[in-house]
N, C-alpha and C. Protein backbone atom coordinates (compact mmCIF):
# COMPACT_ATOMS: atom_id res chain seq x y z
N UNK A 1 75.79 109.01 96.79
CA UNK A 1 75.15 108.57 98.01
C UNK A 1 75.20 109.67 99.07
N UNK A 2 76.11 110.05 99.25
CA UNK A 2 76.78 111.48 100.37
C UNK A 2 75.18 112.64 99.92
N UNK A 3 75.50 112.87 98.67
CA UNK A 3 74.61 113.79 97.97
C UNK A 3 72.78 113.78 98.25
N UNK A 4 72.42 112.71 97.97
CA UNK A 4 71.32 111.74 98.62
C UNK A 4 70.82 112.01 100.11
N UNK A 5 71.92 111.70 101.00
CA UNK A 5 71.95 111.92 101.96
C UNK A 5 72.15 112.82 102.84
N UNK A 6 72.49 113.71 102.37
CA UNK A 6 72.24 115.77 102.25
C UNK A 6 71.04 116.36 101.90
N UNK A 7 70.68 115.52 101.00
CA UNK A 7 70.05 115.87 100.15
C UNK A 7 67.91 115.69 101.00
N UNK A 8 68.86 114.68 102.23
CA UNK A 8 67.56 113.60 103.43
C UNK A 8 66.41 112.87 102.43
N UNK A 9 67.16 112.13 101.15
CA UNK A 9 66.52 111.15 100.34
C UNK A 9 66.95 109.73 101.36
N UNK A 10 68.28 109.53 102.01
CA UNK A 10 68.75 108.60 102.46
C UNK A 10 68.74 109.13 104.42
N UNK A 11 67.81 108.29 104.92
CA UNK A 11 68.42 108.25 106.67
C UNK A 11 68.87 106.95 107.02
N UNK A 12 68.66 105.89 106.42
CA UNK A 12 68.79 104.69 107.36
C UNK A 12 69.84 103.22 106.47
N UNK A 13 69.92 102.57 106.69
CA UNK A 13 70.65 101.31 106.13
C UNK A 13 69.97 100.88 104.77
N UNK A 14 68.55 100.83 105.76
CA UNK A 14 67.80 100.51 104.32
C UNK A 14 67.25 101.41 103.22
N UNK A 15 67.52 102.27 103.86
CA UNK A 15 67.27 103.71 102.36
C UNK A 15 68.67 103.71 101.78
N UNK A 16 69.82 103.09 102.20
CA UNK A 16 71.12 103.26 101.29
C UNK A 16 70.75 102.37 100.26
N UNK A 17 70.59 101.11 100.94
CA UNK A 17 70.40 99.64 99.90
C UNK A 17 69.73 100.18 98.79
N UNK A 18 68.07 100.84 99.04
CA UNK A 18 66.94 100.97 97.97
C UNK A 18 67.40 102.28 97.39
N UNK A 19 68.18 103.22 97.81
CA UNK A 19 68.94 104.24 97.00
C UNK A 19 69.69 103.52 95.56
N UNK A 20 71.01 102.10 95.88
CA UNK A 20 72.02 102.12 95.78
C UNK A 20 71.45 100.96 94.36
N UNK A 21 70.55 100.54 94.95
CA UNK A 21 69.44 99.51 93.82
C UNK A 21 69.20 100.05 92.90
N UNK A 22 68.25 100.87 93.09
CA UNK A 22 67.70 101.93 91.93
C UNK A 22 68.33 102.61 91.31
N UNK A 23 69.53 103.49 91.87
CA UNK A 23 70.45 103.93 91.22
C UNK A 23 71.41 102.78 90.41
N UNK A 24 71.83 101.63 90.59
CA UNK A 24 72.87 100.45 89.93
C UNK A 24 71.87 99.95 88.78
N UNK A 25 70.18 100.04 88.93
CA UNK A 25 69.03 99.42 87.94
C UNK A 25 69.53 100.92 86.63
N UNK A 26 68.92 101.95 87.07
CA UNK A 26 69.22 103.20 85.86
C UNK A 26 70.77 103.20 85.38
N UNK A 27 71.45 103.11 85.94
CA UNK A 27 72.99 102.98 85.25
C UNK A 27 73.26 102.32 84.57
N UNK A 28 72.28 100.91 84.98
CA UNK A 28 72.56 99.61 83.97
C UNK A 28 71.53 99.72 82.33
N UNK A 29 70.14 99.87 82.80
CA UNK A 29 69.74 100.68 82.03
C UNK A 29 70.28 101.50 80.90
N UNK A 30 70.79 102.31 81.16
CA UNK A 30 71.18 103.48 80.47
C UNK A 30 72.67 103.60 80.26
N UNK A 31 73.30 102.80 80.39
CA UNK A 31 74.69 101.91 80.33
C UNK A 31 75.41 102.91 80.37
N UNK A 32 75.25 104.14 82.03
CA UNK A 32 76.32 104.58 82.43
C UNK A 32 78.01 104.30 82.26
N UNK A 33 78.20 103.18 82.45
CA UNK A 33 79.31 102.75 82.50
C UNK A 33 80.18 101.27 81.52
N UNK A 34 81.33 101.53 81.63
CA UNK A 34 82.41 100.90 80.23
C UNK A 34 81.46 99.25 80.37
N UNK A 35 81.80 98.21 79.45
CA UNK A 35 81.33 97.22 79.23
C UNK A 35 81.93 96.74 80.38
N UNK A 36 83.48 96.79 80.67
CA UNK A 36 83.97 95.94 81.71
C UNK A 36 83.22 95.77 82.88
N UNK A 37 82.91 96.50 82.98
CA UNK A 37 81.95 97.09 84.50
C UNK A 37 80.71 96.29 84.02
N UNK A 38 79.98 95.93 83.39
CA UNK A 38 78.36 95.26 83.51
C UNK A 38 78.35 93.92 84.39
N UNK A 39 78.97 93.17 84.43
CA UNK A 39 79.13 91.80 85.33
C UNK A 39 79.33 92.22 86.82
N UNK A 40 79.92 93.67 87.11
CA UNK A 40 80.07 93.97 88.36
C UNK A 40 78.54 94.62 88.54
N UNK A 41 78.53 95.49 87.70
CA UNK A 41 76.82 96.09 87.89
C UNK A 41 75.88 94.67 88.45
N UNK A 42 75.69 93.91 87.45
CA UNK A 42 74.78 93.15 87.53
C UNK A 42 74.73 92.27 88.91
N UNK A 43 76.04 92.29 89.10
CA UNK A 43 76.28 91.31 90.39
C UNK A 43 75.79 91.96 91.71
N UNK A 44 76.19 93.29 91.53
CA UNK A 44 75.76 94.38 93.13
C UNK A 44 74.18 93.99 92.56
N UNK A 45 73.10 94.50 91.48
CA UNK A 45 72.42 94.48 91.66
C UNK A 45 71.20 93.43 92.07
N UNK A 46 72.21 91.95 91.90
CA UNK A 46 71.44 90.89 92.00
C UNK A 46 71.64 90.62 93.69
N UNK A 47 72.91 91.39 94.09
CA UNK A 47 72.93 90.89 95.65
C UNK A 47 71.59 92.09 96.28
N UNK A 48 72.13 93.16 96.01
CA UNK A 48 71.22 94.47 96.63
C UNK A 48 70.12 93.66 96.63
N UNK A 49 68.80 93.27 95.47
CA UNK A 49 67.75 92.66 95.64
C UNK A 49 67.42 91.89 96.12
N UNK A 50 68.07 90.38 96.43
CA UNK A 50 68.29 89.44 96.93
C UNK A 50 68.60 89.09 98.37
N UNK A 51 69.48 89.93 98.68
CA UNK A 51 69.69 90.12 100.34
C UNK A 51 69.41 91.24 100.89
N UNK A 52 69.05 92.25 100.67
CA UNK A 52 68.58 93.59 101.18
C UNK A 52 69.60 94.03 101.75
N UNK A 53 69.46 94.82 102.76
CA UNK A 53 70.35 95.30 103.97
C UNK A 53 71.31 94.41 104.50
N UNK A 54 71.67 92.64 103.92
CA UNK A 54 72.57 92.43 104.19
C UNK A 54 73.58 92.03 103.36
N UNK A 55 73.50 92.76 102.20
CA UNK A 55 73.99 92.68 100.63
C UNK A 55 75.15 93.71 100.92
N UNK A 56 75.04 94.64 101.93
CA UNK A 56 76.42 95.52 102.63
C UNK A 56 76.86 96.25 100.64
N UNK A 57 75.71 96.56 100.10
CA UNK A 57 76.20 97.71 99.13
C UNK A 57 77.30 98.14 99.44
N UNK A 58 77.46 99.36 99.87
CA UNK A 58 78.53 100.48 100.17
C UNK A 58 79.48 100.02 100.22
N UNK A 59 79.88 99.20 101.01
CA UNK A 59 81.09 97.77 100.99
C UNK A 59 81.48 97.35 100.20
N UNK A 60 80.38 96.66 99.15
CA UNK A 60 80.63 96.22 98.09
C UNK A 60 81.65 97.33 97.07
N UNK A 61 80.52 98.33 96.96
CA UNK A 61 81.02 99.56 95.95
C UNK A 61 82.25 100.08 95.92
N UNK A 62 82.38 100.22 97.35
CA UNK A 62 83.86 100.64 98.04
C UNK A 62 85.14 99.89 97.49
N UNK A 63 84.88 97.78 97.92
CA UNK A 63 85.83 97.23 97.55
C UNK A 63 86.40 97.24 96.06
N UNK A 64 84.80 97.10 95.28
CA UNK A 64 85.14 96.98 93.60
C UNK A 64 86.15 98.46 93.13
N UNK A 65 85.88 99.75 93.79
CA UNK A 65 86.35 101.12 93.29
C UNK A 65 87.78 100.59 93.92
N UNK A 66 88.00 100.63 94.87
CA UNK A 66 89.61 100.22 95.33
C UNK A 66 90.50 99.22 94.76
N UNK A 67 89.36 98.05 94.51
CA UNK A 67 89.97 96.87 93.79
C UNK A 67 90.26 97.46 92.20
N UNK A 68 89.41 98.03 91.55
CA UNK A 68 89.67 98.88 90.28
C UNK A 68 90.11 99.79 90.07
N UNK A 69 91.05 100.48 90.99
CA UNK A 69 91.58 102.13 90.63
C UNK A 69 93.24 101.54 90.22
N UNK A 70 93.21 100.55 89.54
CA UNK A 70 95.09 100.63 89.61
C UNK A 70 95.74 100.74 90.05
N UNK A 71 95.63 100.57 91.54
CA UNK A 71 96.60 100.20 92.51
C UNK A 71 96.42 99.41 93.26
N UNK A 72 96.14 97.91 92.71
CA UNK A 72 95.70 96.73 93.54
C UNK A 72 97.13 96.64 94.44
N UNK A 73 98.45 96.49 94.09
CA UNK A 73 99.33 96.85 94.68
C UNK A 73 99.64 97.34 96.03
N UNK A 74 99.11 98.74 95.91
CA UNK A 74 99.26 99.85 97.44
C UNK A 74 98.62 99.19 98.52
N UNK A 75 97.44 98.31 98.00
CA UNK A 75 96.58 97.74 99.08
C UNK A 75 97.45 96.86 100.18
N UNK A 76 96.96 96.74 101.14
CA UNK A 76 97.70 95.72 102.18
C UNK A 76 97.29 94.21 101.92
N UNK A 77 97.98 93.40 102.30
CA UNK A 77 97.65 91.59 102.13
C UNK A 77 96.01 91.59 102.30
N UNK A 78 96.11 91.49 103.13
CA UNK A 78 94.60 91.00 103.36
C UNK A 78 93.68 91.19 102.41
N UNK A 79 93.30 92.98 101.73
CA UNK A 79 92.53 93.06 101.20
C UNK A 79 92.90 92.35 99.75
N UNK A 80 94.10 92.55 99.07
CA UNK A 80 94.35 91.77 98.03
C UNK A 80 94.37 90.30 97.97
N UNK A 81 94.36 89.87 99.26
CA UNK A 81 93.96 88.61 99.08
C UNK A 81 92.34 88.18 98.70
N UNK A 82 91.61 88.96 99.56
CA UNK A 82 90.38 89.07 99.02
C UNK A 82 90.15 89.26 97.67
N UNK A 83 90.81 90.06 96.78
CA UNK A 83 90.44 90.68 95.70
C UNK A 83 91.06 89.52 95.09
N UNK A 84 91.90 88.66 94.81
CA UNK A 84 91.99 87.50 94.29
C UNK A 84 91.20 86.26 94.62
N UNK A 85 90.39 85.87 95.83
CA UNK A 85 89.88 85.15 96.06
C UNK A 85 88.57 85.09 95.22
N UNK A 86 88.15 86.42 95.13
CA UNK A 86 87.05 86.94 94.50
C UNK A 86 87.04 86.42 93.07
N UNK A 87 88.31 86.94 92.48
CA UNK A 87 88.66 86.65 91.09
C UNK A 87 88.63 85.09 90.81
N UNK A 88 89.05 84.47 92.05
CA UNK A 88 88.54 83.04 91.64
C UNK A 88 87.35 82.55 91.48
N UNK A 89 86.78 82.97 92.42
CA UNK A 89 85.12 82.21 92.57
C UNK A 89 84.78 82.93 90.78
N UNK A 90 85.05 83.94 90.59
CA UNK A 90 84.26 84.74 89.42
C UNK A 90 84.82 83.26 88.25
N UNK A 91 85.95 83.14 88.31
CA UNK A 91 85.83 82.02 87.39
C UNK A 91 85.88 80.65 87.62
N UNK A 92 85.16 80.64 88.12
CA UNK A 92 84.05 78.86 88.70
C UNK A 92 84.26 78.05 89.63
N UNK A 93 85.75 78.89 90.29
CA UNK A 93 86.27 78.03 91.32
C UNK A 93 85.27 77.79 92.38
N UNK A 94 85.50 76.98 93.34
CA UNK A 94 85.28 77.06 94.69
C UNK A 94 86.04 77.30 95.68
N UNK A 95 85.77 78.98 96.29
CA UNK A 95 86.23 79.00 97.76
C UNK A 95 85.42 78.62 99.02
N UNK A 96 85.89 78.08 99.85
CA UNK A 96 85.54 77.70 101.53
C UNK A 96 86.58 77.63 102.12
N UNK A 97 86.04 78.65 103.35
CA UNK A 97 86.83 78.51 104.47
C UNK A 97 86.13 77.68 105.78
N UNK A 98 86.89 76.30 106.08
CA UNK A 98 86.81 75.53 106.94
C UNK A 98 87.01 75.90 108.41
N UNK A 99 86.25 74.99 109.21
CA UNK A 99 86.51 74.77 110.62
C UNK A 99 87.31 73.79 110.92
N UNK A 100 88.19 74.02 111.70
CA UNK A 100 88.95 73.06 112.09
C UNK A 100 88.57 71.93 112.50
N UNK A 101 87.58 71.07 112.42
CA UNK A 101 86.55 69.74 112.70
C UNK A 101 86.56 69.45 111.05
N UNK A 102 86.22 70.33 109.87
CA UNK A 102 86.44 70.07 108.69
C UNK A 102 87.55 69.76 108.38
N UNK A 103 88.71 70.31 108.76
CA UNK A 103 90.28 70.70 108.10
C UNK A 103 90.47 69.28 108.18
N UNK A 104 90.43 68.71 109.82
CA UNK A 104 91.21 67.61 110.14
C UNK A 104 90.56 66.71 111.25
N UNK A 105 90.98 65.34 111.12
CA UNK A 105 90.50 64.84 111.86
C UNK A 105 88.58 63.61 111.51
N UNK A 106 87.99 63.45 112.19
CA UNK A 106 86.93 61.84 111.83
C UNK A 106 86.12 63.19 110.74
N UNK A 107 86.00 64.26 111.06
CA UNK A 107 85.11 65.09 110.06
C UNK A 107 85.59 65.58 108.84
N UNK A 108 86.82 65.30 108.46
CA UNK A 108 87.49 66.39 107.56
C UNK A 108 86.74 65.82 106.22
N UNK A 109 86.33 66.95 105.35
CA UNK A 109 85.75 67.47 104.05
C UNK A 109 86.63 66.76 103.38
N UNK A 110 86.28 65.78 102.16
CA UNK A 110 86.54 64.82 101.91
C UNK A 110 86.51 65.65 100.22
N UNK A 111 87.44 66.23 99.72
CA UNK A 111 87.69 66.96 98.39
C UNK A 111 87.69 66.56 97.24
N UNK A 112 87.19 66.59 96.54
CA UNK A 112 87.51 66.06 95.23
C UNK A 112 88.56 66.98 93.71
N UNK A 113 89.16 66.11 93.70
CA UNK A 113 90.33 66.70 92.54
C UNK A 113 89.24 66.94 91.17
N UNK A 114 88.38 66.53 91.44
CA UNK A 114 87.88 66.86 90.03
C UNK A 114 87.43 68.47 89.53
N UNK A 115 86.63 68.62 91.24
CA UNK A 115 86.37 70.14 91.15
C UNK A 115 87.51 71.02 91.83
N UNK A 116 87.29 72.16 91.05
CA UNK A 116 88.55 73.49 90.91
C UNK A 116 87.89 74.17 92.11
N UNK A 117 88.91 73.88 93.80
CA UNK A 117 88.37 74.79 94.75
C UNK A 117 89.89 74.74 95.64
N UNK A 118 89.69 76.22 96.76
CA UNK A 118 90.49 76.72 97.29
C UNK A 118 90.13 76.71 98.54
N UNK A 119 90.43 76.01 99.24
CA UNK A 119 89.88 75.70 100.87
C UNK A 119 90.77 76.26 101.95
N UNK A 120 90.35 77.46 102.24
CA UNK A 120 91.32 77.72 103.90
C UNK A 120 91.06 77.34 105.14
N UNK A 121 91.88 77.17 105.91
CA UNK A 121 91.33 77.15 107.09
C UNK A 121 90.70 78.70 108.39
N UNK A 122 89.97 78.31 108.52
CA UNK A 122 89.18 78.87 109.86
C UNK A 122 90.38 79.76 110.60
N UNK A 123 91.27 79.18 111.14
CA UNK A 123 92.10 79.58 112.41
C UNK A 123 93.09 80.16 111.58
N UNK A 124 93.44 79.39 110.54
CA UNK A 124 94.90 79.98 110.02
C UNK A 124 94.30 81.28 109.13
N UNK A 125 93.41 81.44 109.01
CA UNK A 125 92.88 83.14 108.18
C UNK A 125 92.80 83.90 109.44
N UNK A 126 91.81 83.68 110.36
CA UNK A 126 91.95 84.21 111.90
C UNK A 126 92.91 84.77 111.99
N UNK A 127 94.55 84.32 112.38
CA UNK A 127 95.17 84.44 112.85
C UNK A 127 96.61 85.06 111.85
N UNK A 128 96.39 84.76 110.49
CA UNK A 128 96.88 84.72 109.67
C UNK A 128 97.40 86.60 109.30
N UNK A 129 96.62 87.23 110.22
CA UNK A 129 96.88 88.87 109.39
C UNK A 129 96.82 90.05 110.69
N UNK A 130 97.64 90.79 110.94
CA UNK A 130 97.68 91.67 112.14
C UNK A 130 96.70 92.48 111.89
N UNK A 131 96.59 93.63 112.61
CA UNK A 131 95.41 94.75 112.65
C UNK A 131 95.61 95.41 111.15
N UNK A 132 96.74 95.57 111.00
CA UNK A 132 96.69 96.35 109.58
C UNK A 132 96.23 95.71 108.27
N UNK A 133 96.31 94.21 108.57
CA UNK A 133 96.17 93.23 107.50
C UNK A 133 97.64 93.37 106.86
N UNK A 134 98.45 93.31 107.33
CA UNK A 134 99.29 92.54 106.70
C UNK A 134 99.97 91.00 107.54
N UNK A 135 99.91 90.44 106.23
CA UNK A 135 100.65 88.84 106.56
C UNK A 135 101.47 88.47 107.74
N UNK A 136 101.03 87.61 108.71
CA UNK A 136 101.86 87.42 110.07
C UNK A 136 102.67 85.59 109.67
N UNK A 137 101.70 84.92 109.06
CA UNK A 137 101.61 83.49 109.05
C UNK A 137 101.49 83.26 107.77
N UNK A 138 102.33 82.01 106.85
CA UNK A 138 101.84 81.73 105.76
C UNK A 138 100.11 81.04 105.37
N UNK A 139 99.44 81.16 104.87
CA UNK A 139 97.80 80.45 104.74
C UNK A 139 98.28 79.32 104.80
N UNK A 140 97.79 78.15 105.65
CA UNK A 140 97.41 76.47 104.82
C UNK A 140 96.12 77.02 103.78
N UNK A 141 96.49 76.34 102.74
CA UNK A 141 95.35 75.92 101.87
C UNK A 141 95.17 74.34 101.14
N UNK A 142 94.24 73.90 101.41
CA UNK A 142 94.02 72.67 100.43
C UNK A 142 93.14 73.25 98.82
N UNK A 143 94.41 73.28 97.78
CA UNK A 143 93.72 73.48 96.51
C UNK A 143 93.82 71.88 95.61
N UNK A 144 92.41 72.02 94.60
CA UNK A 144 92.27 71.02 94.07
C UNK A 144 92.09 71.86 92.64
N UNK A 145 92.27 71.35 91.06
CA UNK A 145 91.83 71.92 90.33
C UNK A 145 93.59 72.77 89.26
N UNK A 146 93.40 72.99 88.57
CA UNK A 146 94.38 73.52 87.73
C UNK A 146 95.30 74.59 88.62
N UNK A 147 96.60 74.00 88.72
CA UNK A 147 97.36 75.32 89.72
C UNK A 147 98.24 75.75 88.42
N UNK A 148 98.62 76.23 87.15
CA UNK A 148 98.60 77.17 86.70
C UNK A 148 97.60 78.33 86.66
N UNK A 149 96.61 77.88 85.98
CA UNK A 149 95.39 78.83 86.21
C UNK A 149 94.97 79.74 87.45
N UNK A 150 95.02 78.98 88.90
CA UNK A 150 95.42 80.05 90.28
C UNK A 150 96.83 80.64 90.47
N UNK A 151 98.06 80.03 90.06
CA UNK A 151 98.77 80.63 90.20
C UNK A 151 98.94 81.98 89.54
N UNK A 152 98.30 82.09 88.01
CA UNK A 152 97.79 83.06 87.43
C UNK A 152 96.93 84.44 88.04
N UNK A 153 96.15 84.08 88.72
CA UNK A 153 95.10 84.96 89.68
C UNK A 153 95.63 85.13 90.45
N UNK A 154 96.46 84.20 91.70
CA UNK A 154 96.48 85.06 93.00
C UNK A 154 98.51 86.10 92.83
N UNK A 155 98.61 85.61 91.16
CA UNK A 155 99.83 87.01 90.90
C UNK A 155 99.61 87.95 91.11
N UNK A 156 98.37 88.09 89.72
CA UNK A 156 98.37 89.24 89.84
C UNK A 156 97.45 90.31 90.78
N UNK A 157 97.26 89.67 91.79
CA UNK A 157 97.22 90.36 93.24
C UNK A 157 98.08 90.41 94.37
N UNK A 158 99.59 89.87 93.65
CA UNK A 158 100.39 89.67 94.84
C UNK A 158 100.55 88.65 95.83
N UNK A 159 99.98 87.98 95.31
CA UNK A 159 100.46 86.40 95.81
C UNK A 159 100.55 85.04 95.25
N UNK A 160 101.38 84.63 96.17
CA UNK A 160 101.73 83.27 94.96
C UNK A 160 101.51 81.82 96.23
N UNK A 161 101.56 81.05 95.64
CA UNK A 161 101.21 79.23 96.07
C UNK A 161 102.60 78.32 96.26
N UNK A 162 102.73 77.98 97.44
CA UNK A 162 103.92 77.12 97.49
C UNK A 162 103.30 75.87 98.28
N UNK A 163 103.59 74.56 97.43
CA UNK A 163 103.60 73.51 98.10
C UNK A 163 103.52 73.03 99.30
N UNK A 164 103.22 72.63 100.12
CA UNK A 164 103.77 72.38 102.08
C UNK A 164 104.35 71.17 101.40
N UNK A 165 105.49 71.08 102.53
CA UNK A 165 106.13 69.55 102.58
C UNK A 165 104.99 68.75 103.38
N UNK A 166 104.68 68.03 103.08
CA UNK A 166 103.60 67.25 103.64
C UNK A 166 103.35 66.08 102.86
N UNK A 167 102.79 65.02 103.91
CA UNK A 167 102.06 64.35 103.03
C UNK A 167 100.71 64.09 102.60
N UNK A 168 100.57 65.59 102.65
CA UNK A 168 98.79 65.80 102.12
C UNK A 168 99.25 66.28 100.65
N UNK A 169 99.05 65.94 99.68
CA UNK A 169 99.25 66.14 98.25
C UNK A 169 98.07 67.29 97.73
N UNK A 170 96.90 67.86 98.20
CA UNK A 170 96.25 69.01 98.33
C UNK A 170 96.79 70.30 99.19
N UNK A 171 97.72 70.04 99.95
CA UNK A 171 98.27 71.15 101.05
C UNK A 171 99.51 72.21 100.48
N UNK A 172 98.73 73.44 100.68
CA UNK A 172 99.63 74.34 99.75
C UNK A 172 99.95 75.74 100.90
N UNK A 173 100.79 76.47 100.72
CA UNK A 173 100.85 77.73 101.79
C UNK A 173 100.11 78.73 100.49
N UNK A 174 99.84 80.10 100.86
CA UNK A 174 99.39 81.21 100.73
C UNK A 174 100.39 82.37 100.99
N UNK A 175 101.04 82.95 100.23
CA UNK A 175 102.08 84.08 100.65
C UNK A 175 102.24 85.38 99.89
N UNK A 176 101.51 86.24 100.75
CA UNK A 176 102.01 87.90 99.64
C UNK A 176 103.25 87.87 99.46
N UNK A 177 103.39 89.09 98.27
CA UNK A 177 104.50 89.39 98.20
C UNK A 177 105.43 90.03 99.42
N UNK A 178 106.40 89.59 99.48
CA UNK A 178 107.38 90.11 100.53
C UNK A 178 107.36 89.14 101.79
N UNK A 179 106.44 88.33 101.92
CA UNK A 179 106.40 87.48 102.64
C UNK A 179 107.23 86.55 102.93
N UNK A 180 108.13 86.71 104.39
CA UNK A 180 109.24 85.68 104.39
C UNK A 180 108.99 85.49 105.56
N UNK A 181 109.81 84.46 105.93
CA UNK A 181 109.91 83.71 107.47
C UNK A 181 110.45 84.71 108.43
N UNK A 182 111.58 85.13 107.47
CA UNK A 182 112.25 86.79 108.29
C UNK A 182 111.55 88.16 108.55
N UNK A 183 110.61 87.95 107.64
CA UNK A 183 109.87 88.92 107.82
C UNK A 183 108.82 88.90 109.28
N UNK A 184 108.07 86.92 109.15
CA UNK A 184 107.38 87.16 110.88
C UNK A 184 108.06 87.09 111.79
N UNK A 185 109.41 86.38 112.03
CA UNK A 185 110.21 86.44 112.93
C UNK A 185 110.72 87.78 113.67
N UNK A 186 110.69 88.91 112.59
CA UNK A 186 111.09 90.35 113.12
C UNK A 186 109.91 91.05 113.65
N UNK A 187 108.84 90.48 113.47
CA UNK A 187 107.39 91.19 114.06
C UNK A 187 107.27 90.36 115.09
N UNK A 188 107.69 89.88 115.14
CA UNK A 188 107.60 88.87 116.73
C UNK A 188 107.99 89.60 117.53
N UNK A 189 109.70 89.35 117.15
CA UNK A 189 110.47 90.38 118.53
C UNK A 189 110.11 91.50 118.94
């Protein structure tokens, strides 16, 4: 893309997109790249077409190369949380993040255990991650759906699922690794 754009094939947002298209169409084509990689190909290229300039390519490309270089690890909370959230929807879950008129109260989203979804809230993601993205607050989440199978996914990105004491029987926290009570209490002070 850099090259492209040296090159003054690329000036604008939308010459990246129709660069980043055409180039992800010939790669796929011509099966540049390992098998693992075709479901990611196919996916940039169905957003690139589909939403144009607000399909945020480069973004995309960026997250999948970071999310794939073997060090999902080094990354900070936030983004690995993403990169597991991702991993869910990829296998059939449902994520939504709620407004607090949904969460609770005469409007709240009325869930069903039958379908496999991961519901955050609005405020508690908001608020949930400092500038660096790392973890300030544990997530509320209401999950429905097989919790071996997520507990599986959001491991191996570094986070794991703990119960809330509650008596919402869907209400679960969200916690990277290293994540302790001691840990926000000392970023407080």
């Amino acid at each position: 893309m850099n090259t492209a754009r040296l090159d003054g094939q690329v000036n604008s947002p939308a010459q990246d997109n129709l660069f980043l298209t055409r180039w992800l169409a010939t790669a796929e084509k011509q099966r540049r790249f390992p098998k693992e990689l075709a479901s990611d190909i196919s996916w940039l290229l169905r957003e690139g077409r589909e939403k144009g300039l607000r399909a945020d390519l480069p973004g995309k490309l960026d997250y999948l190369w970071r999310a794939g270089n073997g060090n999902l690890k080094a990354q900070n909370d936030l983004f690995r949380l993403q990169h597991a959230l991702h991993a869910v929807k990829l296998t059939g879950w449902i994520y939504v993040v709620l407004a607090d008129s949904e969460w609770s109260g005469r409007r709240q989203l009325r869930l069903s255990p039958a379908v496999s979804g991961i519901y955050l809230n609005r405020n508690g993601l908001g608020s949930g991650f400092d500038e660096h993205g790392q973890q300030r607050i544990a997530l509320p989440a209401r999950i429905t759906g097989e919790l071996p199978a997520l507990d599986a996914l959001l491991n191996r990105s570094g986070w794991r699922r703990v119960k809330a004491e509650s008596e919402d029987p869907l209400l679960h926290h969200l916690m990277a690794e290293g994540y302790s009570v001691a840990r926000t209490t000392l970023q407080l002070l």
